[in-house]
N, C-alpha and C. Protein backbone atom coordinates (compact mmCIF):
# COMPACT_ATOMS: atom_id res chain seq x y z
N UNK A 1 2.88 -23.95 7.24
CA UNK A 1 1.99 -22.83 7.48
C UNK A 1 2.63 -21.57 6.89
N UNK A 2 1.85 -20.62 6.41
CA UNK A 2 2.43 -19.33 5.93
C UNK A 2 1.99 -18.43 6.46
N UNK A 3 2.34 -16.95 7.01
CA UNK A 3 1.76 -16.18 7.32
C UNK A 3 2.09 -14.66 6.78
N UNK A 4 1.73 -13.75 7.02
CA UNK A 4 1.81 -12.82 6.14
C UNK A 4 1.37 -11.22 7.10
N UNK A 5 2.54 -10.38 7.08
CA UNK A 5 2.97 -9.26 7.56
C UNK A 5 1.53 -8.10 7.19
N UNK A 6 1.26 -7.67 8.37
CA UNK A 6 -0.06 -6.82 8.06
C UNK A 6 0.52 -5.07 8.83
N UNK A 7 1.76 -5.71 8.99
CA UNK A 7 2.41 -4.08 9.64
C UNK A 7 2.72 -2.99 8.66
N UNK A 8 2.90 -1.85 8.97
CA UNK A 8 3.01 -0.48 7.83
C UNK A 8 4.50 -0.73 7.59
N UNK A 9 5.33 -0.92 8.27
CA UNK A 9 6.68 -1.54 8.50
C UNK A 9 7.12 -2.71 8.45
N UNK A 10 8.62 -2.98 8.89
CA UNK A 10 9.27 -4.21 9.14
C UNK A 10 9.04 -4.32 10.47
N UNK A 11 8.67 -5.80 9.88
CA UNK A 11 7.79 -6.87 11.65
C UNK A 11 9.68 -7.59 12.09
N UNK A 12 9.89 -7.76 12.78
CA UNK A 12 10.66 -8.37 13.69
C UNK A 12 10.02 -9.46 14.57
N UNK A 13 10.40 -10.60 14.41
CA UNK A 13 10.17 -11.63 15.08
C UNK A 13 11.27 -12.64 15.41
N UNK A 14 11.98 -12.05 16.59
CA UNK A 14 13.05 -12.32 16.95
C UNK A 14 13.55 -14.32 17.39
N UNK A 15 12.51 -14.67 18.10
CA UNK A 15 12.23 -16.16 18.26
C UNK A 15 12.37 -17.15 17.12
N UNK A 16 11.99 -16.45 16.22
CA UNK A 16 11.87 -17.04 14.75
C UNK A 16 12.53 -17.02 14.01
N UNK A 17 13.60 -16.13 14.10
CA UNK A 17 14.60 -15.11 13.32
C UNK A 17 13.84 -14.96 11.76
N UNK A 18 13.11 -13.99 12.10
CA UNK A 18 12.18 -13.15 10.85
C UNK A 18 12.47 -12.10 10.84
N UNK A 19 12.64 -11.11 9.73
CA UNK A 19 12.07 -10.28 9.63
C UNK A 19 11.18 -9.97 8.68
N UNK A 20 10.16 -9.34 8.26
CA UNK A 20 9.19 -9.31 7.65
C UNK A 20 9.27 -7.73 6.98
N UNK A 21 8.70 -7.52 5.55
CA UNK A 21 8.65 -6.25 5.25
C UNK A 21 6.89 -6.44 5.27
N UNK A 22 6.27 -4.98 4.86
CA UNK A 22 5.07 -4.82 4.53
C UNK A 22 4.67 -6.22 3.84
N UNK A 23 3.30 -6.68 4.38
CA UNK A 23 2.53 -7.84 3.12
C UNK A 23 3.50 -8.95 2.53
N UNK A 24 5.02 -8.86 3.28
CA UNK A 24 5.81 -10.09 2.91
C UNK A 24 5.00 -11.60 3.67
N UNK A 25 4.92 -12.28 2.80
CA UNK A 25 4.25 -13.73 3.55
C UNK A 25 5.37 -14.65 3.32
N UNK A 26 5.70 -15.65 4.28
CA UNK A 26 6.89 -16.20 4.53
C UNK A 26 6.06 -17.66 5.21
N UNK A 27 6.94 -18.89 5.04
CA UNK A 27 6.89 -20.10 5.25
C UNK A 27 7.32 -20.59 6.83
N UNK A 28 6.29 -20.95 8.06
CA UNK A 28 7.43 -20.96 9.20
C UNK A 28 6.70 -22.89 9.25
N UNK A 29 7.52 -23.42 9.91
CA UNK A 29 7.57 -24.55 10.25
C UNK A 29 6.60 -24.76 11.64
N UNK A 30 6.78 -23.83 12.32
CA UNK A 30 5.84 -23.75 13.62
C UNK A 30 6.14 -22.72 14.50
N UNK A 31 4.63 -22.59 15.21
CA UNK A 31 4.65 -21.07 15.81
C UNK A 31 5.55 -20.73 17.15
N UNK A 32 6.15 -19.83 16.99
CA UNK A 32 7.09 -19.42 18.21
C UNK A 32 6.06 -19.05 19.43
N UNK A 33 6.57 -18.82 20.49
CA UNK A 33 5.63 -17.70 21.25
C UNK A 33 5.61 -16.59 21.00
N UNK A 34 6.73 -16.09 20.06
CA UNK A 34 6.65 -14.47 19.54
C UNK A 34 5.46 -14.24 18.16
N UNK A 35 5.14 -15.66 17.63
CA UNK A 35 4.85 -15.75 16.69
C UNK A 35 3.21 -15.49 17.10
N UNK A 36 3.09 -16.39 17.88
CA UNK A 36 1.79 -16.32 18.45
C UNK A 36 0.96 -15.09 19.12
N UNK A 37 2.13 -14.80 19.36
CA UNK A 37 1.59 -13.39 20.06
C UNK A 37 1.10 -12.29 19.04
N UNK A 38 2.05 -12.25 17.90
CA UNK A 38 2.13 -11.40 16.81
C UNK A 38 0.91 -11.22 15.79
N UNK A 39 0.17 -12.98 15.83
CA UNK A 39 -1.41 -12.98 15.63
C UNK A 39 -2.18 -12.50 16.33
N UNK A 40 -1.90 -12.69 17.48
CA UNK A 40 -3.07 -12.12 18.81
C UNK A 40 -3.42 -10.92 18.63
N UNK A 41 -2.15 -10.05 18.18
CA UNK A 41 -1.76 -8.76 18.45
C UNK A 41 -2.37 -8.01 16.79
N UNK A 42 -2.73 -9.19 15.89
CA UNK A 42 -2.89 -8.79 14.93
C UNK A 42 -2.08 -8.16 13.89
N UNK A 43 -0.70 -8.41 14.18
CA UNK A 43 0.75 -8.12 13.57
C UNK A 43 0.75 -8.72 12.22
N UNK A 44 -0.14 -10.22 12.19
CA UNK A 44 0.49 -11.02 11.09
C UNK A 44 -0.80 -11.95 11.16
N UNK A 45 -1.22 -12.43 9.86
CA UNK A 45 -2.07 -13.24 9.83
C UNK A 45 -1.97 -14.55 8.76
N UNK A 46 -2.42 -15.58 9.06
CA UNK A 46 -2.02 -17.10 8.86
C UNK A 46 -2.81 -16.78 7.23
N UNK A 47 -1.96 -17.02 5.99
CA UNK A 47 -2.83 -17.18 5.06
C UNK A 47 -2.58 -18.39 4.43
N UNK A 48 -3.92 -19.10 3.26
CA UNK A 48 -3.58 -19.76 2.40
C UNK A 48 -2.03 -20.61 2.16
N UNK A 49 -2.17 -21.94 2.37
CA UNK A 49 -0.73 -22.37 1.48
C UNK A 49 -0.82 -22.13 0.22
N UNK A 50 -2.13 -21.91 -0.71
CA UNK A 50 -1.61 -21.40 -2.00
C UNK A 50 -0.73 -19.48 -2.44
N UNK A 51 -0.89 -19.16 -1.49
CA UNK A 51 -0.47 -18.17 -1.15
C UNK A 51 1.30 -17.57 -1.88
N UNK A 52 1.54 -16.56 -2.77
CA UNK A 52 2.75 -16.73 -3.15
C UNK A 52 3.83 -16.41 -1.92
N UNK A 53 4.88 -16.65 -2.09
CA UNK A 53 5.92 -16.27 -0.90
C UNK A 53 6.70 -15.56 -1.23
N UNK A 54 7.24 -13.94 -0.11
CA UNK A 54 7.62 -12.92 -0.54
C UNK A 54 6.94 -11.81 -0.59
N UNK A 55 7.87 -11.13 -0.76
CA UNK A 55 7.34 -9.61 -0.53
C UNK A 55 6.30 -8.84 -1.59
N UNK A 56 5.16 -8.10 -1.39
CA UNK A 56 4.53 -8.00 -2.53
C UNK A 56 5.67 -6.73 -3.50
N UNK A 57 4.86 -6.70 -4.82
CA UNK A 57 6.15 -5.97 -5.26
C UNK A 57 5.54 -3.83 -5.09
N UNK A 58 6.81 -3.40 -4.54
CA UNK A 58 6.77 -2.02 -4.65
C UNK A 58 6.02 -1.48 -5.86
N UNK A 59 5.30 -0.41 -5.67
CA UNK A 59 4.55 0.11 -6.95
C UNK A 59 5.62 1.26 -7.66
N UNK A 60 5.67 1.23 -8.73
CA UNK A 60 6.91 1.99 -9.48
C UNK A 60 6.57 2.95 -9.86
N UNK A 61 6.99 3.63 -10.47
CA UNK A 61 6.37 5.25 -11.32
C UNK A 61 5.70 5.16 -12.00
N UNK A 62 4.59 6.08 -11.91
CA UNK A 62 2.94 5.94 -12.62
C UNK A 62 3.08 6.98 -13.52
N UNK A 63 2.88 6.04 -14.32
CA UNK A 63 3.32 6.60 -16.21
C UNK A 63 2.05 8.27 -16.01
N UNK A 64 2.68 9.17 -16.62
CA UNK A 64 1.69 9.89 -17.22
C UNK A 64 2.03 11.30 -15.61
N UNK A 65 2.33 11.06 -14.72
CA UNK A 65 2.91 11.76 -13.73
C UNK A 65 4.29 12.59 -13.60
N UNK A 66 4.20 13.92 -13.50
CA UNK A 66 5.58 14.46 -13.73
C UNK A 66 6.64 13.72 -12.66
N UNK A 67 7.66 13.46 -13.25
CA UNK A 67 8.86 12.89 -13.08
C UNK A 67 8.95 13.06 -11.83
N UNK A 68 8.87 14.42 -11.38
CA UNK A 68 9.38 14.92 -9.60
C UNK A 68 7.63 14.93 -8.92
N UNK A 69 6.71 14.11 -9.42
CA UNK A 69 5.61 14.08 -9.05
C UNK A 69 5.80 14.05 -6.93
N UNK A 70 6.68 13.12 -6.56
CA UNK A 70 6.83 12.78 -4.83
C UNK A 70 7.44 13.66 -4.51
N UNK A 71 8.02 14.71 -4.65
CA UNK A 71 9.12 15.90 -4.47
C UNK A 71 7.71 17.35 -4.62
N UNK A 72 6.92 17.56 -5.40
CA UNK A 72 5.86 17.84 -4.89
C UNK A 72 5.49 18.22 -3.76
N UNK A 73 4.79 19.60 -3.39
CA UNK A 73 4.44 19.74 -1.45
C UNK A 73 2.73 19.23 -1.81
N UNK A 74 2.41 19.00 -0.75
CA UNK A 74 0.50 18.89 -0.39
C UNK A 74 -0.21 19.71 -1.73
N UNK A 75 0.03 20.98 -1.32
CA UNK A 75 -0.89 21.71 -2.11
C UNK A 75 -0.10 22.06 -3.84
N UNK A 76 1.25 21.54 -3.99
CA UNK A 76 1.06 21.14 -5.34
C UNK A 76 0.48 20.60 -5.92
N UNK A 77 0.53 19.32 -5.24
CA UNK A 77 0.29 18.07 -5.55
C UNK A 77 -1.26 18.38 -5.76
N UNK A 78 -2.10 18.50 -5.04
CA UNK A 78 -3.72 18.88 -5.48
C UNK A 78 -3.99 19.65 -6.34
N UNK A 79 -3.40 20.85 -6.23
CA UNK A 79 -3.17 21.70 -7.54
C UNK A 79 -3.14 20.84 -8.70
N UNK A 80 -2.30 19.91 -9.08
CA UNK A 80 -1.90 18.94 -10.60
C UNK A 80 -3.10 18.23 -10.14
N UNK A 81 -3.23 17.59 -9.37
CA UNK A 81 -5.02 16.70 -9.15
C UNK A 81 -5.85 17.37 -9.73
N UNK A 82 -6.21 18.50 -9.47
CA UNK A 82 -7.32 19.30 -10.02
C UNK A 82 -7.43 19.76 -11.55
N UNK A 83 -5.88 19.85 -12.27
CA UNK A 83 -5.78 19.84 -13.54
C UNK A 83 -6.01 18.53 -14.13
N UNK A 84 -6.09 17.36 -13.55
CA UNK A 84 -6.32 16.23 -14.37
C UNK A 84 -8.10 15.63 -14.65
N UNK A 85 -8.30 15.32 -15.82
CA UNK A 85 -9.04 14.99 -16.03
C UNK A 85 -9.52 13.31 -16.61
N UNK A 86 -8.25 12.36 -16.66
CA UNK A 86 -8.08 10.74 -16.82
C UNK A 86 -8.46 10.15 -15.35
N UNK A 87 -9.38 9.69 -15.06
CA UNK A 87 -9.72 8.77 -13.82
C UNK A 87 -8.82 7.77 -13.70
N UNK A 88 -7.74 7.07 -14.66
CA UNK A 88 -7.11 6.02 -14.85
C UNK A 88 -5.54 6.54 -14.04
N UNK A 89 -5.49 8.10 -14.43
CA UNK A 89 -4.12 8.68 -14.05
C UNK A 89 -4.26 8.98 -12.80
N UNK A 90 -5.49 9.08 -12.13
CA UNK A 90 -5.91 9.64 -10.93
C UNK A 90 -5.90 8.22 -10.10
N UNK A 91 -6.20 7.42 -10.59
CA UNK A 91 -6.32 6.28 -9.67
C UNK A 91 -4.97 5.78 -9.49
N UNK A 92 -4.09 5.90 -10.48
CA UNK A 92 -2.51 5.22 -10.56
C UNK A 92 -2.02 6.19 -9.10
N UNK A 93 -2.19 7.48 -8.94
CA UNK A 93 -1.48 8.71 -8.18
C UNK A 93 -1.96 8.00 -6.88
N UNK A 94 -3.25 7.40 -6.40
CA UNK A 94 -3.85 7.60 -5.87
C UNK A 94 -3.31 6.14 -4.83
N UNK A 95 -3.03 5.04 -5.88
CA UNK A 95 -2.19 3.98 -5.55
C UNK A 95 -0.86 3.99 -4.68
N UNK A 96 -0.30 5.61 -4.93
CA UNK A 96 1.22 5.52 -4.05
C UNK A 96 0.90 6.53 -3.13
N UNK A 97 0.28 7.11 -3.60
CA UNK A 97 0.05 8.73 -2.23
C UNK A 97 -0.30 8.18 -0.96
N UNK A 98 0.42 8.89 0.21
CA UNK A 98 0.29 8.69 1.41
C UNK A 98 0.51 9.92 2.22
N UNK A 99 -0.21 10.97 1.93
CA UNK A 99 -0.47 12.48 2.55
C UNK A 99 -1.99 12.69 2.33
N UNK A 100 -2.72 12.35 3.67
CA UNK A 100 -4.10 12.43 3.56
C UNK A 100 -5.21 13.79 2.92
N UNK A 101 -4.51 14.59 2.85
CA UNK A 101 -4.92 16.02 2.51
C UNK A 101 -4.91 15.69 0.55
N UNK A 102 -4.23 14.79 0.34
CA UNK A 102 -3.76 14.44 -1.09
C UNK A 102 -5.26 13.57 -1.52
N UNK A 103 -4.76 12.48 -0.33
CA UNK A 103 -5.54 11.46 -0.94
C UNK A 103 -7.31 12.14 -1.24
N UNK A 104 -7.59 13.05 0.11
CA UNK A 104 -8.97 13.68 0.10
C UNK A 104 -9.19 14.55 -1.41
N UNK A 105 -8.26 14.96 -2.04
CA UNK A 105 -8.08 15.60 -3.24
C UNK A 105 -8.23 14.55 -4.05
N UNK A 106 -8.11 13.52 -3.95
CA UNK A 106 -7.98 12.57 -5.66
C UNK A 106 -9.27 12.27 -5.31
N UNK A 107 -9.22 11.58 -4.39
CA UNK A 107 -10.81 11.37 -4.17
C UNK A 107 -12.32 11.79 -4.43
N UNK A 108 -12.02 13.05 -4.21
CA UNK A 108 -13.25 14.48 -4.62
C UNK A 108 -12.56 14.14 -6.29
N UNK A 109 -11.50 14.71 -6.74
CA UNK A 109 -11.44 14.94 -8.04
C UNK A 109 -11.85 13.50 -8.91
N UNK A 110 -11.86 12.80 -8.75
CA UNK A 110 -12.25 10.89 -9.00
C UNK A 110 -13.66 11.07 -9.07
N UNK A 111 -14.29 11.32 -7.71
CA UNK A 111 -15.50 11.41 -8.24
C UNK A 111 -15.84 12.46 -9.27
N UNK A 112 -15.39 13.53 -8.63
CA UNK A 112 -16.04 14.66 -10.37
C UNK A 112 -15.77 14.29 -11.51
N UNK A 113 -14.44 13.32 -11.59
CA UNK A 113 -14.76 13.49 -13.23
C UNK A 113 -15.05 12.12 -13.55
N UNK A 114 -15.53 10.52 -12.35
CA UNK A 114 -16.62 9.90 -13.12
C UNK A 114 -17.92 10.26 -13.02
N UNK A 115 -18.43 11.70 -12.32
CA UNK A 115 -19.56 11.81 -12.75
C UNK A 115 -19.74 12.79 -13.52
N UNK A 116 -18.97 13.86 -14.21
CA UNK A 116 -18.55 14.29 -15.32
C UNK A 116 -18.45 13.64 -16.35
N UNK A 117 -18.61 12.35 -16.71
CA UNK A 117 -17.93 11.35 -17.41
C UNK A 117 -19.56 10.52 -18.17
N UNK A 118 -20.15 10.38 -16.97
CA UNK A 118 -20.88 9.36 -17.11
C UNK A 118 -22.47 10.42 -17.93
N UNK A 119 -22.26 11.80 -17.75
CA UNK A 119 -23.21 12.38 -18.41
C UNK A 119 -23.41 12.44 -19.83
C-alpha cells in the first residue's frame, strides 16, 4: 500500500517510524493505529500503487524573475506583478508565492493580461 502526505509540513508518524515531507508518498507494509488515524484525520491519503515514491520535487527559480525576487516585501512584489505583461512569467511567480495579498495580485494581473491578450 502507498500513501501520500497531504500536510503543509512534515507528518510524523511515530508507530511507523515515518516521517513524511509535503506530498512525499512512501510504501508501508500495513497500517499502524497512528497510521489509521492519520487518514481519518485526513493527514495522509492511500494512493495508487502506480504512484511514484518520494518526495515531489521543490520548485526552483523561475527563470525570467529578479534574482532577489523572495527577499522582495508584499507590496514590491505586486508592484513587479503589475509591470509584467507574460502570463507564462506570471504563472511561474504564481507557482511559488505564498503571501496571499501576492497571490490576489497575480491573479487580477493574469486575468488582465489574458484578457488584454485575447482582444
Amino acid at each position: 500500500m502507498k500513501i501520500k502526505s497531504k500536510c503543509l509540513g512534515p507528518l510524523v508518524i511515530a508507530d511507523a517510524k515515518l516521517t513524511l515531507a509535503p506530498g512525499e508518498v512512501v510504501e508501508v507494509k500495513d497500517f499502524t493505529p497512528q497510521t489509521v488515524t492519520a487518514v481519518e484525520r485526513g493527514l495522509v491519503e492511500q494512493v495508487a500503487e502506480g504512484a511514484p515514491v518520494g518526495a515531489p520535487e521543490a520548485p526552483g527559480h523561475v527563470p525570467d524573475q529578479p534574482a532577489d525576487y523572495q527577499n522582495l516585501s508584499a507590496a514590491e512584489a505586486i508592484e513587479y506583478i503589475d509591470d509584467e505583461d507574460d502570463p507564462r512569467k506570471i504563472e511561474a511567480i504564481r507557482a511559488t508565492e505564498t503571501r496571499k495579498t501576492v497571490l490576489a495580485a497575480l491573479e487580477r494581473r493574469l486575468q488582465e493580461v489574458k484578457a488584454g491578450g485575447a482582444e
